[in-house]
Protein backbone atom coordinates (compact mmCIF):
# COMPACT_ATOMS: atom_id res chain seq x y z
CA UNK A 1 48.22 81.83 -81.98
CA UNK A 2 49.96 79.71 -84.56
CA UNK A 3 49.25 80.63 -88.04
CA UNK A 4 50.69 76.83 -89.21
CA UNK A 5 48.00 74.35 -90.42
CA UNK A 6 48.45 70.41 -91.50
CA UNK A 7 48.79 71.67 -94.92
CA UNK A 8 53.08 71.35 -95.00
CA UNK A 9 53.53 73.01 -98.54
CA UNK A 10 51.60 75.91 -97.43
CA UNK A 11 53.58 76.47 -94.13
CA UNK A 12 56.91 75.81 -96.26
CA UNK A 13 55.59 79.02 -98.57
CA UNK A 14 54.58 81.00 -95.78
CA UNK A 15 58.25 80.11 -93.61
CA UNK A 16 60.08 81.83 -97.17
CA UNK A 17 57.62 84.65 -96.87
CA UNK A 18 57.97 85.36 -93.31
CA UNK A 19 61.67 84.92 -93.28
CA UNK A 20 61.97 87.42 -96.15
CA UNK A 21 60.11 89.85 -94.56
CA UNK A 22 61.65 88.92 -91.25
CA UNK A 23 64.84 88.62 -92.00
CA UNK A 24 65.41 86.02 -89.09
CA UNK A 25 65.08 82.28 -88.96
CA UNK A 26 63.81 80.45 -85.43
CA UNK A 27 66.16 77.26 -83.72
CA UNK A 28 66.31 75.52 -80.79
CA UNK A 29 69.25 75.37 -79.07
CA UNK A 30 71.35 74.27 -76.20
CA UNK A 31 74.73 73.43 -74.85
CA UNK A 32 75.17 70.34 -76.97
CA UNK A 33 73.91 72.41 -80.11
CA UNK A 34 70.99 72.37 -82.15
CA UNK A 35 68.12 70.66 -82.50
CA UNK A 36 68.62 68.02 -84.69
CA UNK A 37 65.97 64.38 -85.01
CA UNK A 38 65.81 61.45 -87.37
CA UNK A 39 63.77 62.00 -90.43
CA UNK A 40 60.47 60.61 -90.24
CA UNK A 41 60.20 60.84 -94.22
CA UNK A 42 63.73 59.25 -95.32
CA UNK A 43 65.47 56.34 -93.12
CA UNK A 44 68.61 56.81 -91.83
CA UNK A 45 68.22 60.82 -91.99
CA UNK A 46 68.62 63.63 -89.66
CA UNK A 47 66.34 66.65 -89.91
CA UNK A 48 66.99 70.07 -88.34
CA UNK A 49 63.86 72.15 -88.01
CA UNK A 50 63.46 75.85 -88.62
CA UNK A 51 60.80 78.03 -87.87
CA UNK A 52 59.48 81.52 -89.36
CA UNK A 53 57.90 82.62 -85.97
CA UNK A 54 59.17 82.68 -82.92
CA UNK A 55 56.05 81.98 -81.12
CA UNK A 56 55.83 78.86 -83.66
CA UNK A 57 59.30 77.74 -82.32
CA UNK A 58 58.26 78.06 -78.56
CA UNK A 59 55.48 75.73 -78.97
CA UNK A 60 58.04 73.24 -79.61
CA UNK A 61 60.09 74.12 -76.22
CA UNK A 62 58.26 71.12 -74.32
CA UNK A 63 58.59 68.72 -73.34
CA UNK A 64 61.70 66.81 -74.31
CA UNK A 65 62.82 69.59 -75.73
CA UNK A 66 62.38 71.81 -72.70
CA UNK A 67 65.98 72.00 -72.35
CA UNK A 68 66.37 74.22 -75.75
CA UNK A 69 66.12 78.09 -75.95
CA UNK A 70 64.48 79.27 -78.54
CA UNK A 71 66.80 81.11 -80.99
CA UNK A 72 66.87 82.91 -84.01
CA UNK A 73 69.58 83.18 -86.45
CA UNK A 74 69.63 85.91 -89.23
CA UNK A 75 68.52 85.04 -92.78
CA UNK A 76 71.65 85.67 -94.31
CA UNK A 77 73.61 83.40 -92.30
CA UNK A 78 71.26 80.75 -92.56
CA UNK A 79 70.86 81.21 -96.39
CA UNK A 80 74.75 81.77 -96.98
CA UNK A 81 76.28 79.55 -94.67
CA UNK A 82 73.59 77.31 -92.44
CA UNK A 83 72.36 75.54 -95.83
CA UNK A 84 75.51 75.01 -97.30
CA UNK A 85 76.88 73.16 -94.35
CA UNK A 86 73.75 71.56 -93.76
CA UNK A 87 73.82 70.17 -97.54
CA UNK A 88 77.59 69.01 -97.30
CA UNK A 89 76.58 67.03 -93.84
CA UNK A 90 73.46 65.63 -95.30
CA UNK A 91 71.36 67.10 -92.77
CA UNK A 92 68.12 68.12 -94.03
CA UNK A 93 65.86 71.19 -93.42
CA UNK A 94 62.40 70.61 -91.31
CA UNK A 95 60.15 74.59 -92.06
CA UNK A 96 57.61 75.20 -89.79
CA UNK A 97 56.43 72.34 -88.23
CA UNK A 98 53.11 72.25 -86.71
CA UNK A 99 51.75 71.36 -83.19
CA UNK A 100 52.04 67.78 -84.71
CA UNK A 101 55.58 67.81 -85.76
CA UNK A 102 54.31 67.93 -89.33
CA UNK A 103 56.30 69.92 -92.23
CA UNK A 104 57.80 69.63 -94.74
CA UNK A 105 61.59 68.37 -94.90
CA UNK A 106 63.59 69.14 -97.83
CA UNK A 107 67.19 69.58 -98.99
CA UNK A 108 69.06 72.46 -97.79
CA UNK A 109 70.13 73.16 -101.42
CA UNK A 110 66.36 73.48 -102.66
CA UNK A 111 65.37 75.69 -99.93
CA UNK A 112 68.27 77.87 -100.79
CA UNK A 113 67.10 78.38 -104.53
CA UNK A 114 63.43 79.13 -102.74
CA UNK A 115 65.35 82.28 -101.62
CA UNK A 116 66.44 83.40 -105.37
């Protein structure tokens, strides 16, 4: 059962908790890549989501997204190399989005100084 709720600043806190403890970050994936969608906060942006669970990310695995596979990626890679590509594309960071494809999305630089 997902621990997520509509409240998106409180599942961005708990996705830097959990992937602190964890140590892993949660993707989905497939041939073409990653899962990447336009921004339904800024126009004429693409958002990447991340999750801090993997049972969180496998909710998402429907539907159209069937075709991913759920995938984690360790924290240090995604702190150390994920963000800083993702901030020179202009890609931003969607953490732990709920069952309604609500979170919070936010610049791959500014989750990186979450992790200081």
């Amino acid at each position: 059962m997902t621990k997520l709720t509509t409240d998106t600043q409180a599942n961005l806190l708990m996705f830097i908790e959990e992937t602190k403890n964890s140590q892993v970050v949660w993707g989905l994936q497939n041939e073409d890549g990653w899962l990447a969608c336009d921004s339904t906060e800024f126009e004429e942006s693409e958002v990447m989501p991340f999750w801090s669970s993997k049972e969180d990310a496998q909710h998402h695995n429907v539907e159209e997204w069937a075709d991913f596979v759920v995938t984690e990626i360790p924290l240090d890679v995604f702190v150390e190399d994920w963000l800083l590509t993702l901030d020179e594309d202009g890609v931003l960071v969607g953490t732990n989005w709920n069952q309604s494809l609500e979170g919070k999305e936010i610049e791959p630089s500014a989750l990186a100084k979450m992790y200081l």
